[in-house]
Protein backbone atom coordinates (compact mmCIF):
# COMPACT_ATOMS: atom_id res chain seq x y z
CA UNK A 1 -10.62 -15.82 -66.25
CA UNK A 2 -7.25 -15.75 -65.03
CA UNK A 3 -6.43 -14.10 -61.39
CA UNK A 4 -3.46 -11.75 -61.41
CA UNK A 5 -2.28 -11.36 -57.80
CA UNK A 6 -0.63 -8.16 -56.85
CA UNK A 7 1.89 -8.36 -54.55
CA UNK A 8 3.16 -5.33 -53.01
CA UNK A 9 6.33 -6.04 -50.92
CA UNK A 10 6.04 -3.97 -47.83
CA UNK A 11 8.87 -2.78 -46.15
CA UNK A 12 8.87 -1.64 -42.43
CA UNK A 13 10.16 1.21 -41.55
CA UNK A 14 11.87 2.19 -38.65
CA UNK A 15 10.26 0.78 -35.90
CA UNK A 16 9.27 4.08 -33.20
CA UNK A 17 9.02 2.68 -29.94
CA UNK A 18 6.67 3.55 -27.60
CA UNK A 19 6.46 6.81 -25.86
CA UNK A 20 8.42 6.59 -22.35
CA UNK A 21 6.78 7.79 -19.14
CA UNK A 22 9.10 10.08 -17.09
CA UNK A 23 10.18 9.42 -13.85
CA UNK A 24 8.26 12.17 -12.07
CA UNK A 25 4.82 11.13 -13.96
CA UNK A 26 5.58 7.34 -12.43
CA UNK A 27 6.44 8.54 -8.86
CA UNK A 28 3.18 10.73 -9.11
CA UNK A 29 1.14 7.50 -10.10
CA UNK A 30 2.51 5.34 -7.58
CA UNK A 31 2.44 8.09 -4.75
CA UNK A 32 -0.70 6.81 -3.05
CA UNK A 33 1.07 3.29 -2.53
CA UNK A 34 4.31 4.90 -1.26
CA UNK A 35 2.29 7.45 1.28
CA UNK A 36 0.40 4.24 2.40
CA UNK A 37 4.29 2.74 3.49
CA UNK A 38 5.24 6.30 4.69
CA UNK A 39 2.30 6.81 6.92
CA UNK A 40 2.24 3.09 8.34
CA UNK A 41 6.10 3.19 9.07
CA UNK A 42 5.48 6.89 10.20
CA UNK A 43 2.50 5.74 12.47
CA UNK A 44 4.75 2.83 14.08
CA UNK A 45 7.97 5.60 14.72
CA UNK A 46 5.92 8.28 16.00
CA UNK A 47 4.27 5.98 18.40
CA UNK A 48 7.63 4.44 19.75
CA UNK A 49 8.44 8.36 20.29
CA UNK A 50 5.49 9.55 21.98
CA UNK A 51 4.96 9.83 25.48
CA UNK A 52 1.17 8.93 25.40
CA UNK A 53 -0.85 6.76 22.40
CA UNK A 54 -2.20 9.01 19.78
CA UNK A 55 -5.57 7.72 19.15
CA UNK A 56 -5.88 10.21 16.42
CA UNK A 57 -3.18 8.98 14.42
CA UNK A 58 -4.43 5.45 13.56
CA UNK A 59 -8.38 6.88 13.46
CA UNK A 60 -7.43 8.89 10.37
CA UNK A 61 -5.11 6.24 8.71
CA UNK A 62 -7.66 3.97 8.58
CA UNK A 63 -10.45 5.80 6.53
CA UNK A 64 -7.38 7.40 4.05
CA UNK A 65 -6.26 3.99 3.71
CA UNK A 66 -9.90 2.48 3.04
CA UNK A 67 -10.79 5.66 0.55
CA UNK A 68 -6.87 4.66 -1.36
CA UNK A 69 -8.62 1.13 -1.78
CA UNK A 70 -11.54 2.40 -3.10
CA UNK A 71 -10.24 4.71 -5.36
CA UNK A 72 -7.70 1.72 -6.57
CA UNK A 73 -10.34 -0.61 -7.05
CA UNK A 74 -12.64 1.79 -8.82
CA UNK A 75 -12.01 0.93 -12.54
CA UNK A 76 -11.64 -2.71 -12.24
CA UNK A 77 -15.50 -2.68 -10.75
CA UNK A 78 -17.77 -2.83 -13.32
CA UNK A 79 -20.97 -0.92 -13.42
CA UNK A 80 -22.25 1.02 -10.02
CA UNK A 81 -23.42 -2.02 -8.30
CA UNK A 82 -19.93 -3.59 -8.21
CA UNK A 83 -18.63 0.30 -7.18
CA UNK A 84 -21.40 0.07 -4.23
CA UNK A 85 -20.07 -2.95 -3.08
CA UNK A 86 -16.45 -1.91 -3.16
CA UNK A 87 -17.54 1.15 -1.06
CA UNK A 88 -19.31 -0.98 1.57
CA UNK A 89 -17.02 -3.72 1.66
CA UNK A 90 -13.83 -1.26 2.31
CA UNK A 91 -16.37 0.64 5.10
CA UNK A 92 -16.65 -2.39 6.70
CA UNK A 93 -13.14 -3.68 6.26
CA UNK A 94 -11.74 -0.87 7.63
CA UNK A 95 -14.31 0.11 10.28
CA UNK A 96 -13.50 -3.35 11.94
CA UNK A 97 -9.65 -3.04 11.71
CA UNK A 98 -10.00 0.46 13.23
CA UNK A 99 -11.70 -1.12 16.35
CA UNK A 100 -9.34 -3.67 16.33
CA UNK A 101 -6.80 -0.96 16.38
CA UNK A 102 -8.42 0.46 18.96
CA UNK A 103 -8.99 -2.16 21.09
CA UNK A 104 -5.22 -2.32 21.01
CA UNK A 105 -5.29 1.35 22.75
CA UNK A 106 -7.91 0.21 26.03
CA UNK A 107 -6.32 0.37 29.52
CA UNK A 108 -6.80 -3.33 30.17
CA UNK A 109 -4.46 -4.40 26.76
CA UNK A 110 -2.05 -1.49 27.46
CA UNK A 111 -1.53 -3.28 31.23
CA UNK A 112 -0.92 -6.34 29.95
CA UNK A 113 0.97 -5.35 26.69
CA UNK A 114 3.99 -3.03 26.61
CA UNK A 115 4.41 -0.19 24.27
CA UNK A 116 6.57 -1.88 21.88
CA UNK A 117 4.17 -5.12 21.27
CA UNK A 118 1.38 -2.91 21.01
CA UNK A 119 3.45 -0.32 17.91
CA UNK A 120 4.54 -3.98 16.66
CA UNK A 121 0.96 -5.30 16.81
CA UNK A 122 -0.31 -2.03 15.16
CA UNK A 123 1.86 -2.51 12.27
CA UNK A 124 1.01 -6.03 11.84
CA UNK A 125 -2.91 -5.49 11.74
CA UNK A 126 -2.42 -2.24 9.30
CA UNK A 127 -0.55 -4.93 7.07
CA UNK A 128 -3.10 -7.66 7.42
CA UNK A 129 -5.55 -4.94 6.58
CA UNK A 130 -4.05 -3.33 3.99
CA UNK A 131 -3.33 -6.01 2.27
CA UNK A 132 -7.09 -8.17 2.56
CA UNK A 133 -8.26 -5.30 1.40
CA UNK A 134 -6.07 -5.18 -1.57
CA UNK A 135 -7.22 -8.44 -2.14
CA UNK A 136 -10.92 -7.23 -2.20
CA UNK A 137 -10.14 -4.20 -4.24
CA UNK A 138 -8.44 -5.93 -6.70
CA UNK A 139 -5.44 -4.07 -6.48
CA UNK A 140 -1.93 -5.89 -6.61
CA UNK A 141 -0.73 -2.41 -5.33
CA UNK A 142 -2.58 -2.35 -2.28
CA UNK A 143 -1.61 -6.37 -1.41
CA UNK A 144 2.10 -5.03 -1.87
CA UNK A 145 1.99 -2.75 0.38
CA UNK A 146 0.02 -4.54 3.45
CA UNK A 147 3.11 -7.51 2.14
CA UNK A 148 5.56 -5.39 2.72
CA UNK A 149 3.75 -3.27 6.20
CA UNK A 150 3.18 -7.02 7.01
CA UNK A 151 6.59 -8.56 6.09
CA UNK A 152 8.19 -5.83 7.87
CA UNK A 153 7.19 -6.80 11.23
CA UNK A 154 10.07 -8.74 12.56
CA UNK A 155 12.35 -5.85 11.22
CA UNK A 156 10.99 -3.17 13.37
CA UNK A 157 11.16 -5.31 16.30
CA UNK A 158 14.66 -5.54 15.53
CA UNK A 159 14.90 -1.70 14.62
CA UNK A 160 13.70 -0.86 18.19
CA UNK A 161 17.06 -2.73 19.34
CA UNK A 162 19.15 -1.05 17.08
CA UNK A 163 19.90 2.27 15.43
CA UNK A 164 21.87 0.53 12.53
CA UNK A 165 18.82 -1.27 11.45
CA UNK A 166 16.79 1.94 11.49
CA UNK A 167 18.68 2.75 8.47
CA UNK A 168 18.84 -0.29 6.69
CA UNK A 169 14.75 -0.27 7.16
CA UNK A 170 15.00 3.61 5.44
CA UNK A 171 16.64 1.75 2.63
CA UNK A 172 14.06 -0.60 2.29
CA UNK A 173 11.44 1.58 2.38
CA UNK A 174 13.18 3.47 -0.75
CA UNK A 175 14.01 0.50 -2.66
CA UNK A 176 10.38 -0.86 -2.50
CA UNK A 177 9.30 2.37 -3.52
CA UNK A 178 11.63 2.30 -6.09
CA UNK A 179 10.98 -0.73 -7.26
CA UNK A 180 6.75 0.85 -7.92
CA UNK A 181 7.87 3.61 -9.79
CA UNK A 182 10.33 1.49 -12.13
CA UNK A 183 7.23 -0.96 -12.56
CA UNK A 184 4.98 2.02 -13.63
CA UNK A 185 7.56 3.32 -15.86
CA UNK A 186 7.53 0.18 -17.98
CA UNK A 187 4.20 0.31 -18.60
């Protein structure tokens, strides 16, 4: 018996690269992350403007940015015991960096601390926060931003010395939100 091996030379075609994303579906996907900067940059600015502490402010960040975690860490959890434990472990999280927040708003810390510490110390614990709870979540996203609400910390305490720096922070804030969208658009 003799084998007779057919060979068929294939030749590849044109190769047809991947659909591309648009820019608008990429800035929708990464919106959450860039409202999370927004709203902690906004928080910080509208406190430094405001006459009195708005209590209200930082007592609905918290639970939108504890529900963003969840819902970022939701597909890497596997099964609904996992899911329950992302959902408690975010409560938690958040519920104690709310009262920490809070504690930040008490008569006895606003006498000691002035008004630009405590927007300054605000920002730093929403960073800290955000971005443990990132790290619980699973969510490189979520670490990025409490890196960059984090990072940015010596930079606002600069920006409440100067108006120059207030845009140069704007920039910053565009660029890192640039830099999410052009990561979503090459995947």
């Amino acid at each position: 018996m003799s084998d007779s091996i057919v060979s068929a030379e294939v030749t590849p075609g044109p190769a047809v690269p991947p659909p591309g994303r648009s820019w608008g579906r990429a800035i929708l996907a990464e919106a959450p992350y860039l409202i999370m900067l927004l709203a902690g940059f906004g928080g910080v600015a509208y406190a430094s403007g405001a006459a009195t502490p708005n209590l209200l402010y930082w007592q609905i960040l918290a639970p939108v940015f504890g529900a963003l975690c969840i819902a970022a860490g939701w597909n890497a959890a596997a099964g609904r015991g996992q899911r329950m434990r992302l959902v408690w472990t975010q409560a938690a999280h958040w519920a104690a960096f709310l009262a920490a927040m809070l504690l930040m708003f008490l008569p006895s810390v606003r006498g000691v601390v002035n008004d630009n510490a405590n927007e300054i110390g605000l920002l730093l614990l929403l960073g800290l926060g955000t971005f443990v709870a990132g790290v619980h979540a699973g969510s490189w996203r979520i670490m990025a931003v409490g890196a960059v609400l984090g990072a940015s910390v010596p930079g606002v305490a600069m920006l409440q010395q100067s108006a120059m720096l207030i845009t140069v922070a704007g920039l910053l804030v565009v660029l890192v939100g640039a830099g999410f969208v052009y990561a979503r658009a090459r995947m």
